[in-house]
C-alpha atoms as a PDB file:
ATOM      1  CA  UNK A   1       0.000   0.000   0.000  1.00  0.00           C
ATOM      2  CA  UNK A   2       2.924   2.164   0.892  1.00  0.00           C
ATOM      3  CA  UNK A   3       4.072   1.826  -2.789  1.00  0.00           C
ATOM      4  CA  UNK A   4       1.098   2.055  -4.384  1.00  0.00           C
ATOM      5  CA  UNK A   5       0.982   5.606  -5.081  1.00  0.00           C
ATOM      6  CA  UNK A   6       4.067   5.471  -6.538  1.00  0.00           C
ATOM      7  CA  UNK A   7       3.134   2.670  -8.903  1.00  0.00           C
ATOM      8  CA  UNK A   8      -0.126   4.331  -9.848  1.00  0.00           C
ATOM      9  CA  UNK A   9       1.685   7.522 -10.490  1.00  0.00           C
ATOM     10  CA  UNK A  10       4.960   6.152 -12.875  1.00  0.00           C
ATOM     11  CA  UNK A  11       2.305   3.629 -14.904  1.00  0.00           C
ATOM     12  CA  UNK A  12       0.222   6.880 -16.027  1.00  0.00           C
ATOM     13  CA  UNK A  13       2.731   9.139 -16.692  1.00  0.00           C
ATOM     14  CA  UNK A  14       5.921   6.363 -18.115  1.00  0.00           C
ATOM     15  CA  UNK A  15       3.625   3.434 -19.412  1.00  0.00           C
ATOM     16  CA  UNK A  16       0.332   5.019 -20.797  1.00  0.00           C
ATOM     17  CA  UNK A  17       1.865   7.477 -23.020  1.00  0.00           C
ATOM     18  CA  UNK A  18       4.275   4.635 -24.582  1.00  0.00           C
ATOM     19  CA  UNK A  19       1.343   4.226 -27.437  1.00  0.00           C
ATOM     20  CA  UNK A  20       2.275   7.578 -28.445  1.00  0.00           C
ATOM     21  CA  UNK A  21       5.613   5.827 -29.591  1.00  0.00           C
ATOM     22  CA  UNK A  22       3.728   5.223 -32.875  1.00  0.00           C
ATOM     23  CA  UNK A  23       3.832   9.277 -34.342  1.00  0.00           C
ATOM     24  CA  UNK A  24       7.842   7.844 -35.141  1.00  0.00           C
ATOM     25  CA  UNK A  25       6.146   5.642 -37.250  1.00  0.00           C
ATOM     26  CA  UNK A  26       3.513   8.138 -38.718  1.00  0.00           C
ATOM     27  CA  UNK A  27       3.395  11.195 -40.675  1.00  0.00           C
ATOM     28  CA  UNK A  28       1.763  12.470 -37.644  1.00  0.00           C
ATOM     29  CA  UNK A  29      -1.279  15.456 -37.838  1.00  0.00           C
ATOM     30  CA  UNK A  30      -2.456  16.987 -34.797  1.00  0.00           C
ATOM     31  CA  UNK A  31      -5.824  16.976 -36.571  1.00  0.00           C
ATOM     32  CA  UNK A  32      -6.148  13.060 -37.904  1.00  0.00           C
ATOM     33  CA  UNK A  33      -4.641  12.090 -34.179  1.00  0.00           C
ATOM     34  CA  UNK A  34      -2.118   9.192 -33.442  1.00  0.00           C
ATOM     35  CA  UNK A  35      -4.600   6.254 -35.095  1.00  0.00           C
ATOM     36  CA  UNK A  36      -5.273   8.397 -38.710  1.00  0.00           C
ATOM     37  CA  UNK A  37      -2.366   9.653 -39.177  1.00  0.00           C
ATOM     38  CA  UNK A  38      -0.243   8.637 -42.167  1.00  0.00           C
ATOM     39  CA  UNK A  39       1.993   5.402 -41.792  1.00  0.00           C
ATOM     40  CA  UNK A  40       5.734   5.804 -43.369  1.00  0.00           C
ATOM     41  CA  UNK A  41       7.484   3.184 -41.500  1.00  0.00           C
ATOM     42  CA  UNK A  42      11.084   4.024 -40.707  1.00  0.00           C
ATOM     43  CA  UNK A  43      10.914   6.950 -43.660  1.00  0.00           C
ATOM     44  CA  UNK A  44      12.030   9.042 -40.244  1.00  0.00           C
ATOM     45  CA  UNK A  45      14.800   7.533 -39.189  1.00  0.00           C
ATOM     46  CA  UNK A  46      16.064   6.939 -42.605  1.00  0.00           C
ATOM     47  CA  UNK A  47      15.762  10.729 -43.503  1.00  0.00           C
ATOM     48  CA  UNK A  48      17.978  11.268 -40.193  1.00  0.00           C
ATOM     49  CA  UNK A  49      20.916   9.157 -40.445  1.00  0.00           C
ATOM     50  CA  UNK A  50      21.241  10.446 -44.469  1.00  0.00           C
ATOM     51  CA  UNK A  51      20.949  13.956 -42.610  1.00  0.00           C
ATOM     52  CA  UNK A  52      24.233  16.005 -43.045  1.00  0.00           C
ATOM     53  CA  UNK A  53      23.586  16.461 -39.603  1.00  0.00           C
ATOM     54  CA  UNK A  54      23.438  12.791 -38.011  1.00  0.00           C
ATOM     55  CA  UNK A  55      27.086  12.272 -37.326  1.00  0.00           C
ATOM     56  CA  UNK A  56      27.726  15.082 -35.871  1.00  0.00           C
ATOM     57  CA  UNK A  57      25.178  15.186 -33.595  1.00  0.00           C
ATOM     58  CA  UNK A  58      25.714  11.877 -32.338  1.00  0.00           C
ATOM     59  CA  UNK A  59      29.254  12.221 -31.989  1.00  0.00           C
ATOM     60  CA  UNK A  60      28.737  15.316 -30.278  1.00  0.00           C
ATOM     61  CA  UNK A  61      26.548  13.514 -27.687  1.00  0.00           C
ATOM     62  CA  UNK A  62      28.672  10.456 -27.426  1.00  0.00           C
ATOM     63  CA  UNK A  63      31.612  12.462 -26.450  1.00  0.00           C
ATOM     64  CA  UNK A  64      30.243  14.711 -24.219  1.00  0.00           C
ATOM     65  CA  UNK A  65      28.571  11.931 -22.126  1.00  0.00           C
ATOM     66  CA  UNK A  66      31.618   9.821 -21.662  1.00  0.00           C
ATOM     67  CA  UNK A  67      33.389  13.150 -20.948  1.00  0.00           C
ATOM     68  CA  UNK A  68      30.689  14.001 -18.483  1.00  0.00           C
ATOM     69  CA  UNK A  69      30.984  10.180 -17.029  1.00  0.00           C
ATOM     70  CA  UNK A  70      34.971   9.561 -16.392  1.00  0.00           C
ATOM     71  CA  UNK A  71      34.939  13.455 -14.789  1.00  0.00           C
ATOM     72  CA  UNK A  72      32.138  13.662 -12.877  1.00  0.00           C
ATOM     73  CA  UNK A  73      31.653   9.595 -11.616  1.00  0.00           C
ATOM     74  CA  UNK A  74      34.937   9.148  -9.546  1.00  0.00           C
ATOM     75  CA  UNK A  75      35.331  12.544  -8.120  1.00  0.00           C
ATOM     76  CA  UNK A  76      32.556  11.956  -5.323  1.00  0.00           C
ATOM     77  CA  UNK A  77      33.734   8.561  -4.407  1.00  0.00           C
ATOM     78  CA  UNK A  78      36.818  10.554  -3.956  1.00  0.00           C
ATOM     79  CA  UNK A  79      35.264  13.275  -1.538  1.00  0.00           C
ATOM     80  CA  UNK A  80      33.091  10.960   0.013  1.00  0.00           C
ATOM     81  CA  UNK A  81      36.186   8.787   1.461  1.00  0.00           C
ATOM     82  CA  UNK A  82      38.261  12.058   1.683  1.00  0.00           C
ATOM     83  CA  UNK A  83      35.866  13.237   3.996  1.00  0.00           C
ATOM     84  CA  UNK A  84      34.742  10.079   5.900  1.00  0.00           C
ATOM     85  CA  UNK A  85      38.338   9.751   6.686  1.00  0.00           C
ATOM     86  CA  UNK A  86      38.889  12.963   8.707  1.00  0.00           C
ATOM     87  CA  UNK A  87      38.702  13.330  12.308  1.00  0.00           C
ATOM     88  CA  UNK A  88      37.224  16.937  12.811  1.00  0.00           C
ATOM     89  CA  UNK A  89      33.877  16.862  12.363  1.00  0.00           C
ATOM     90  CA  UNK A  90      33.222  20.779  12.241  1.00  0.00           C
ATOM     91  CA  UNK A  91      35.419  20.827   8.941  1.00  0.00           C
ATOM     92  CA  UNK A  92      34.023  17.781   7.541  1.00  0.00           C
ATOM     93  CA  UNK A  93      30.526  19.895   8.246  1.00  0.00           C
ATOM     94  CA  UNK A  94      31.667  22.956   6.575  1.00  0.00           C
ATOM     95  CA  UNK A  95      33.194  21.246   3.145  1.00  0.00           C
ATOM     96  CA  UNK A  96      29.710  19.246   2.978  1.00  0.00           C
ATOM     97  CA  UNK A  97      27.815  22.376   3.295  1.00  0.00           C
ATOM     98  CA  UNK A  98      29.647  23.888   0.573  1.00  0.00           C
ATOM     99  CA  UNK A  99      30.018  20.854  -1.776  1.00  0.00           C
ATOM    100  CA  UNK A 100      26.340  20.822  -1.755  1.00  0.00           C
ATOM    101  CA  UNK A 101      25.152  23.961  -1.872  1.00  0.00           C
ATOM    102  CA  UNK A 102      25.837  24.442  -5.508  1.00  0.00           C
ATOM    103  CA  UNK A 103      23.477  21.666  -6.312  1.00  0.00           C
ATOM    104  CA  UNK A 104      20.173  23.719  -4.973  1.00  0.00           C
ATOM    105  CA  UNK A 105      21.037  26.777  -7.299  1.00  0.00           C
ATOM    106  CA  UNK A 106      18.870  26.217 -10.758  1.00  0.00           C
ATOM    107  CA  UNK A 107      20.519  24.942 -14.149  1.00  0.00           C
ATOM    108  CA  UNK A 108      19.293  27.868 -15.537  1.00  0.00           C
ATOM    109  CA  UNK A 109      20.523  30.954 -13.295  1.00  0.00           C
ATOM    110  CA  UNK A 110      23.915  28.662 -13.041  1.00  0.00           C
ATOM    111  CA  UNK A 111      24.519  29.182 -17.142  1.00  0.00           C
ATOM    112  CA  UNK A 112      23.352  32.970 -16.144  1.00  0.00           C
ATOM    113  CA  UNK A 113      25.955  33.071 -13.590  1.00  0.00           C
ATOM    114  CA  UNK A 114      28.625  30.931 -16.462  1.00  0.00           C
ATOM    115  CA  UNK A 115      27.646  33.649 -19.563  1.00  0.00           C
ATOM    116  CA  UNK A 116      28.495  36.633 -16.723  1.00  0.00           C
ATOM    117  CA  UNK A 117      31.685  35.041 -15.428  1.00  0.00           C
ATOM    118  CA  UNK A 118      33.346  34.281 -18.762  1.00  0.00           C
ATOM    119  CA  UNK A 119      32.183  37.221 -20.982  1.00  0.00           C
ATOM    120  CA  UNK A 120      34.744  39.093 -22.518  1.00  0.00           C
ATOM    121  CA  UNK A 121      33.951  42.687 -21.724  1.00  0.00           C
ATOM    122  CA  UNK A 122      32.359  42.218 -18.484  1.00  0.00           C
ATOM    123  CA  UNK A 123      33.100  38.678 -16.943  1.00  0.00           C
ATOM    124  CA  UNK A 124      35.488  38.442 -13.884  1.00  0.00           C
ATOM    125  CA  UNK A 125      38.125  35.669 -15.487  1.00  0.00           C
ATOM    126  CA  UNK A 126      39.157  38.141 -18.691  1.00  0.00           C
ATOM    127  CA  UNK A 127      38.946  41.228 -15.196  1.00  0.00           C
ATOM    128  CA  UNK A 128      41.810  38.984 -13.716  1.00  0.00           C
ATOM    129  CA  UNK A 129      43.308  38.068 -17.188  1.00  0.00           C
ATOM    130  CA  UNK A 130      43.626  41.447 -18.005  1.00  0.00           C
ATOM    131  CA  UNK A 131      45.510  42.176 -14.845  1.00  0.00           C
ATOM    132  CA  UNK A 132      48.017  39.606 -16.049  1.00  0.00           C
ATOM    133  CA  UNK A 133      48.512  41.773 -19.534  1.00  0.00           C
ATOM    134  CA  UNK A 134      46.296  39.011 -21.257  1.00  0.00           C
ATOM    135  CA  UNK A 135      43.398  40.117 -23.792  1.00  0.00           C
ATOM    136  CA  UNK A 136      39.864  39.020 -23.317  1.00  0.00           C
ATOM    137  CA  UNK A 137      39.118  35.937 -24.473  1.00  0.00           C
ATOM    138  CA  UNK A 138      35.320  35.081 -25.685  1.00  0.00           C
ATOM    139  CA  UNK A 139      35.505  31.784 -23.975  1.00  0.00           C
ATOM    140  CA  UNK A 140      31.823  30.964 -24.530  1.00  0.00           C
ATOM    141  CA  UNK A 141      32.959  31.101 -28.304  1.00  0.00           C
ATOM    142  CA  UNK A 142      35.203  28.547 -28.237  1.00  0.00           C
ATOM    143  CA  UNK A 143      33.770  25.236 -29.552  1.00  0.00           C
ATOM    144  CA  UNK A 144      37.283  23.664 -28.020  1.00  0.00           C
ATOM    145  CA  UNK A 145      36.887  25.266 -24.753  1.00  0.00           C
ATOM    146  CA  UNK A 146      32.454  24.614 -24.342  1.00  0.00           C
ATOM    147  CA  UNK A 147      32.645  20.968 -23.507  1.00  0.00           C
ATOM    148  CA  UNK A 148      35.203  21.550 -20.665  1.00  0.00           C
ATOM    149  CA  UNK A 149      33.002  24.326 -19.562  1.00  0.00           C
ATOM    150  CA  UNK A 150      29.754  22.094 -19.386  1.00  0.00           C
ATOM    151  CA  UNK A 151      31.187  19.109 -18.278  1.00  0.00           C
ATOM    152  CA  UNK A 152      33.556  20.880 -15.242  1.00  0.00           C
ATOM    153  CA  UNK A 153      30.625  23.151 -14.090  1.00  0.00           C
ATOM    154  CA  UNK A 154      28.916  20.233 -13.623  1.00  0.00           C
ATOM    155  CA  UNK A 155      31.178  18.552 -12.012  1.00  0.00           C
ATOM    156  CA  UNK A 156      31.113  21.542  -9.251  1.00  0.00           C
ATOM    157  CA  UNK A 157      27.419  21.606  -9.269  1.00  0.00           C
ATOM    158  CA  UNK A 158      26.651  17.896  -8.642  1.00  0.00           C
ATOM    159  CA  UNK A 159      29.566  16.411  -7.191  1.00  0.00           C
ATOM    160  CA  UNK A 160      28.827  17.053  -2.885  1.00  0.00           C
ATOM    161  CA  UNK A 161      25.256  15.748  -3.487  1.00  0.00           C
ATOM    162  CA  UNK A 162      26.341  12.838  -5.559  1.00  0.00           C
ATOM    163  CA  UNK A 163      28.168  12.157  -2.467  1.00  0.00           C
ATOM    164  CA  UNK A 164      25.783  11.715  -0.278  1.00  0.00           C
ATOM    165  CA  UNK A 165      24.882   8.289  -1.083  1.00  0.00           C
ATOM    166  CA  UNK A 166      28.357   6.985  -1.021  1.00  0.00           C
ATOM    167  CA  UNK A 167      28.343   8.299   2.988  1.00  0.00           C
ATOM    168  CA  UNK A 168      25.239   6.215   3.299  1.00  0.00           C
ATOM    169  CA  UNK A 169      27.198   3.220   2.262  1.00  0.00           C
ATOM    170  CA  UNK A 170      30.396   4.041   4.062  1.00  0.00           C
ATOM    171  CA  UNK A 171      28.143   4.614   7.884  1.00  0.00           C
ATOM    172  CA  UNK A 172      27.701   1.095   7.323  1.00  0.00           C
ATOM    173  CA  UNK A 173      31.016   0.092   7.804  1.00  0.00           C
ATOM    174  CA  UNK A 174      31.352  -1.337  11.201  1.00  0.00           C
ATOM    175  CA  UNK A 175      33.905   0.790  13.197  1.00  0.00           C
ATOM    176  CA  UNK A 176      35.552  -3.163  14.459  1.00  0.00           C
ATOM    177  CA  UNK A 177      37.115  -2.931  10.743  1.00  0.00           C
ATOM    178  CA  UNK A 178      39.188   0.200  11.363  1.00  0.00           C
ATOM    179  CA  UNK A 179      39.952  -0.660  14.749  1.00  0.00           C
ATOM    180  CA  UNK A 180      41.558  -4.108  13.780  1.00  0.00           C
ATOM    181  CA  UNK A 181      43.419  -2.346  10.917  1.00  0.00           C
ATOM    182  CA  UNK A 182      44.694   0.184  13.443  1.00  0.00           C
ATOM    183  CA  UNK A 183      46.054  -2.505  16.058  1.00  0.00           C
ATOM    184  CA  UNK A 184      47.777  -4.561  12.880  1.00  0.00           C
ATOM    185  CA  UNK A 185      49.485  -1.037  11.608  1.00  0.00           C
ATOM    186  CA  UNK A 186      47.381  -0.407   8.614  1.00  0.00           C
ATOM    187  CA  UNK A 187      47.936   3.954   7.739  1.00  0.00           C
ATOM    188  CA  UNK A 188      44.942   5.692   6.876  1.00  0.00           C
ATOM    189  CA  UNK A 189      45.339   5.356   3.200  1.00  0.00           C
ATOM    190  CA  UNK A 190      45.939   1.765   3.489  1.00  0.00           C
ATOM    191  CA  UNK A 191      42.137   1.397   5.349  1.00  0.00           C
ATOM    192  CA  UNK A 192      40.799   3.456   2.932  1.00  0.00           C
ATOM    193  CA  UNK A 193      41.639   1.163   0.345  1.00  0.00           C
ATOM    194  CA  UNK A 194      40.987  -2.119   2.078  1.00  0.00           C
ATOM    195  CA  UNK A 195      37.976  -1.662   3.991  1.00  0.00           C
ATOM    196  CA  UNK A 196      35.715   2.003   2.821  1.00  0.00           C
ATOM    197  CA  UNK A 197      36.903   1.553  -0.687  1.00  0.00           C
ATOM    198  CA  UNK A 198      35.243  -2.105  -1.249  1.00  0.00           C
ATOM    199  CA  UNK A 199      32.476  -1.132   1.072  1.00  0.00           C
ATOM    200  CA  UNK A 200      31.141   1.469  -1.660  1.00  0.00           C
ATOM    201  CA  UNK A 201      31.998  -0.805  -4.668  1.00  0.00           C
ATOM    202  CA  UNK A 202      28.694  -2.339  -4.968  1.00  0.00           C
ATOM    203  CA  UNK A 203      26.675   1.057  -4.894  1.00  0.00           C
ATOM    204  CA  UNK A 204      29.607   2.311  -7.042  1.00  0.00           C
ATOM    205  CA  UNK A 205      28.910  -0.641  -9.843  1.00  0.00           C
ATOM    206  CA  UNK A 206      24.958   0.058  -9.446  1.00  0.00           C
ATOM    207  CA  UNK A 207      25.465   3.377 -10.098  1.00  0.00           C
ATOM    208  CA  UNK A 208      27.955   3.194 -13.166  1.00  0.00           C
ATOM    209  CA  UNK A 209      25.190   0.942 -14.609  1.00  0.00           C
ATOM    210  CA  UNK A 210      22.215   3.491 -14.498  1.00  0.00           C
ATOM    211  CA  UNK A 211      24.691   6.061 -15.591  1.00  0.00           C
ATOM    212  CA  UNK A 212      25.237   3.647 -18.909  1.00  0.00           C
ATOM    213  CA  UNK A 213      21.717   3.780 -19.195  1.00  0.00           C
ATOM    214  CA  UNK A 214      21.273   7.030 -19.600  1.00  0.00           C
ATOM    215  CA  UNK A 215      24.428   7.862 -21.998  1.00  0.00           C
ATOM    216  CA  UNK A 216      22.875   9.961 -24.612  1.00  0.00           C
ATOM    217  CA  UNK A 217      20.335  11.954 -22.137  1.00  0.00           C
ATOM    218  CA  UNK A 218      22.026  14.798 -21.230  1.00  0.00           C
ATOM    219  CA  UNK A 219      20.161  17.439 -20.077  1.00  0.00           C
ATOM    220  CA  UNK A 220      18.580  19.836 -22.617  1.00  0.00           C
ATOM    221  CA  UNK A 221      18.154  22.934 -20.642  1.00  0.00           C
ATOM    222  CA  UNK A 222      21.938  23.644 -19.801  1.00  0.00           C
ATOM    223  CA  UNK A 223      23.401  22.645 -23.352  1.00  0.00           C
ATOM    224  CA  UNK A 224      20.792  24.376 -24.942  1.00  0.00           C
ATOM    225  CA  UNK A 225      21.437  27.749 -22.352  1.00  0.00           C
ATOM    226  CA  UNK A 226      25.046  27.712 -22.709  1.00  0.00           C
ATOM    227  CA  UNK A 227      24.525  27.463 -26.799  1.00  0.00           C
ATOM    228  CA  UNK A 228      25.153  30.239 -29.282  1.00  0.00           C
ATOM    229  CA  UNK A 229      26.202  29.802 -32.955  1.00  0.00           C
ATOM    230  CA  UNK A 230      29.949  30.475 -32.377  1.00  0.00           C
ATOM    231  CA  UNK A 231      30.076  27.104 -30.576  1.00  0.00           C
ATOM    232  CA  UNK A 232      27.170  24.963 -32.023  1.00  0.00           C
ATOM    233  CA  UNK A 233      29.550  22.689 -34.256  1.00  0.00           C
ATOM    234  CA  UNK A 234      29.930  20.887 -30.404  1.00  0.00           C
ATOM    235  CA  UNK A 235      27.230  22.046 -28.668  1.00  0.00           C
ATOM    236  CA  UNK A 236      24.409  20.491 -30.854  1.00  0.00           C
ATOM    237  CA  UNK A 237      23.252  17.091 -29.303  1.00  0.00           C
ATOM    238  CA  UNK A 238      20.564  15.287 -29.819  1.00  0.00           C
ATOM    239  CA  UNK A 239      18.118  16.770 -26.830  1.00  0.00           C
ATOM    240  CA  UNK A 240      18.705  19.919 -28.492  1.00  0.00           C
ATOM    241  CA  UNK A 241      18.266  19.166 -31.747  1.00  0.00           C
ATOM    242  CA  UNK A 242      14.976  16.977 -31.176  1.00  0.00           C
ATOM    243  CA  UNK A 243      13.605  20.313 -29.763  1.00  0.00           C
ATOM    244  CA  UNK A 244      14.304  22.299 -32.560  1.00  0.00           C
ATOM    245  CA  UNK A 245      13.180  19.803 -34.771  1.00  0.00           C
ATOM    246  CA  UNK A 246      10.094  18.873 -32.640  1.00  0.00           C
ATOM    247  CA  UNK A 247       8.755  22.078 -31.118  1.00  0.00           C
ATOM    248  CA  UNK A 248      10.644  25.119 -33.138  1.00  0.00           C
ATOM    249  CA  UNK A 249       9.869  23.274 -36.614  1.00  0.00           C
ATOM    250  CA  UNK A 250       6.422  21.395 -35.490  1.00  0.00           C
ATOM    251  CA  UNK A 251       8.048  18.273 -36.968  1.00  0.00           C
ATOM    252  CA  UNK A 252       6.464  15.860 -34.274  1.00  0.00           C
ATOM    253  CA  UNK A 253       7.189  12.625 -35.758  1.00  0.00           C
ATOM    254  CA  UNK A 254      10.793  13.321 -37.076  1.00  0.00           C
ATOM    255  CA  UNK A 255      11.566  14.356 -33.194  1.00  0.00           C
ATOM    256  CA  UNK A 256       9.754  11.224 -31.999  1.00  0.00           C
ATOM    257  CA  UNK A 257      11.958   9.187 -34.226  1.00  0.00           C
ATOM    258  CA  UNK A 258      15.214  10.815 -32.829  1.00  0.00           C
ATOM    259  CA  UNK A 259      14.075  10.227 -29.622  1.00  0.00           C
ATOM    260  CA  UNK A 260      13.145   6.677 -30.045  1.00  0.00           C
ATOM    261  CA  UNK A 261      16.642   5.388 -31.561  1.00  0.00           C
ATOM    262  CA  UNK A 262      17.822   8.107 -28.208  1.00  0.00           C
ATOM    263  CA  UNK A 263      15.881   5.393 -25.737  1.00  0.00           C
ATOM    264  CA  UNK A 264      16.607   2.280 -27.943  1.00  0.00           C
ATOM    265  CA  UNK A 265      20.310   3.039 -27.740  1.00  0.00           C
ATOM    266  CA  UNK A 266      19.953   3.339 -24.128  1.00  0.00           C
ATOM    267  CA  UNK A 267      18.020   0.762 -23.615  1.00  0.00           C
ATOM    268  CA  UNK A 268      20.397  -1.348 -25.365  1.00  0.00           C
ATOM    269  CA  UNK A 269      24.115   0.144 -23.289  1.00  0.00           C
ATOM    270  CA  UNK A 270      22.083  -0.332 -20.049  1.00  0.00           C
ATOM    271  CA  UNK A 271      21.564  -4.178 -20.875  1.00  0.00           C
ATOM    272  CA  UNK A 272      24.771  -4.495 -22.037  1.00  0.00           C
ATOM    273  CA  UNK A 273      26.629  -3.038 -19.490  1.00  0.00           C
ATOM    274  CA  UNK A 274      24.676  -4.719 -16.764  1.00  0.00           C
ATOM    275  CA  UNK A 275      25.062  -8.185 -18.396  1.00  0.00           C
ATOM    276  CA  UNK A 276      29.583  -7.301 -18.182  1.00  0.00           C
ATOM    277  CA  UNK A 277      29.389  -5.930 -15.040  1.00  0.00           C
ATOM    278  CA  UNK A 278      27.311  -9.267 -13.415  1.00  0.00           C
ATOM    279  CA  UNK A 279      29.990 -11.432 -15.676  1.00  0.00           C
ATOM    280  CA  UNK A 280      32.755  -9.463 -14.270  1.00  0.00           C
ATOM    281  CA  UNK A 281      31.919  -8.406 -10.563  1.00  0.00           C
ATOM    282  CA  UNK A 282      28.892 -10.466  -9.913  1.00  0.00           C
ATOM    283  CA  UNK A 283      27.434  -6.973  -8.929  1.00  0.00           C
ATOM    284  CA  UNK A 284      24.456  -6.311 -11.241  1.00  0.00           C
ATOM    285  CA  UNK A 285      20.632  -4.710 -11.221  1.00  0.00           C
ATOM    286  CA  UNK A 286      19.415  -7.942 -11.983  1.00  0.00           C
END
């Protein structure tokens, strides 16, 4: 009963709009509906991978999520065990509190705060650069310097409440552990390694696995706010350009279809990397 609500609530709004899957599949008119609508069969999808466009966008996606995943994955195991490991408590406090603050402050006023920062006539960086004899630089125009801004930022934003369920894991560690390594000689590093590090591993492995699963979903709203045409040759991914192509354009069904091979893609790196992981660690989601 206690998880009832829950059910009733991710059936309507995950599972009953699935039939709506079909408008891929359809030359899709708002005023025929889903059911008379045109059927064109994978004319959608073919007219997007021979798309000039295609290749680019997916590699631009592709690269930006495994950037996104090796930086912003290990750094809060890191500051999780860096901070389980010290002794003062009222520092440990303060670092958490500040990790985690960033994480309350919107997507959209961060890429605000990002454009304000790093603008070349009034941002603070080209203020100090210029102290240094160094002309403004336009970084938001960059296309070489835009991933490391989106993935890094991130990184900042997300990484002390990413964190927290790694301390979750590591308060289960029975203090006997640490005790035992202390009387035998073990350093600190050395009981990190051997007794919090494996302790995590398991939520570590689940959580690799739903990252997987989500590969090419990066979030619209902060790729799309920190986009301009001077860096669009990397900043267009496929969230962003299903929006365009969807909502801008009114091209329903040729968004669907982008979406769909988005999912099937995901659906498909989720299984897979599950299926390695329980071959490899015997630590899998099912």
């Amino acid at each position: 009963m206690f998880c009832l609500p829950g059910i009733i609530i991710t059936f309507i709004f995950h599972y009953i709009p699935l039939y709506g899957v079909q408008i891929a599949f359809r030359k899709y008119s708002v005023k025929r509906g889903f059911w008379g609508s045109e059927w064109v069969g994978l004319q959608h999808f073919v007219r997007f991978f021979n798309s000039p466009n295609a290749v680019q966008i997916i590699t631009n996606t592709l690269i930006l999520s495994l950037y996104s995943l090796a930086a912003s994955f290990p750094i809060p195991i890191l500051l999780a065990l860096f901070l389980n490991s010290m002794r003062h408590r009222r520092y440990r406090k303060v670092i958490q509190t500040v990790t985690y603050a960033p994480n309350f402050i919107s997507i959209i006023v961060m890429c605000g705060m990002l454009i304000l920062f790093l603008s070349p006539r009034i941002g603070i960086i080209n203020k100090l650069l210029e102290l240094f004899g160094v002309e403004a630089i336009n970084f938001m125009g960059l296309p070489q310097a835009w991933r490391h801004i989106y993935v890094w930022s991130g990184v900042w934003q997300t990484m002390g409440w990413s964190s927290v369920v790694y301390f979750a894991a590591l308060s289960g560690v029975s203090p006997e552990y640490h005790e035992a390594a202390v009387v035998d000689g073990a350093t600190k590093l050395q009981r990190i390694r051997y007794i919090d590090f494996p302790s995590i591993l398991p939520v570590a492995v689940m959580l690799l696995i739903l990252s997987f699963g989500s590969l090419l979903s990066i979030g619209f709203e902060k790729a799309y706010a920190l986009q301009n045409d001077l860096n669009r040759t990397v900043s267009e991914i496929i969230s962003t350009y299903t929006y365009k192509v969807g909502i801008v354009d009114s091209n329903m069904s040729y968004s669907a279809a982008i979406g769909l091979f988005n999912s099937v893609v995901n659906a498909v790196l989720l299984v897979t990397v599950n299926w390695v992981s329980g071959k490899i660690s015997g630590n899998a989601l099912w």
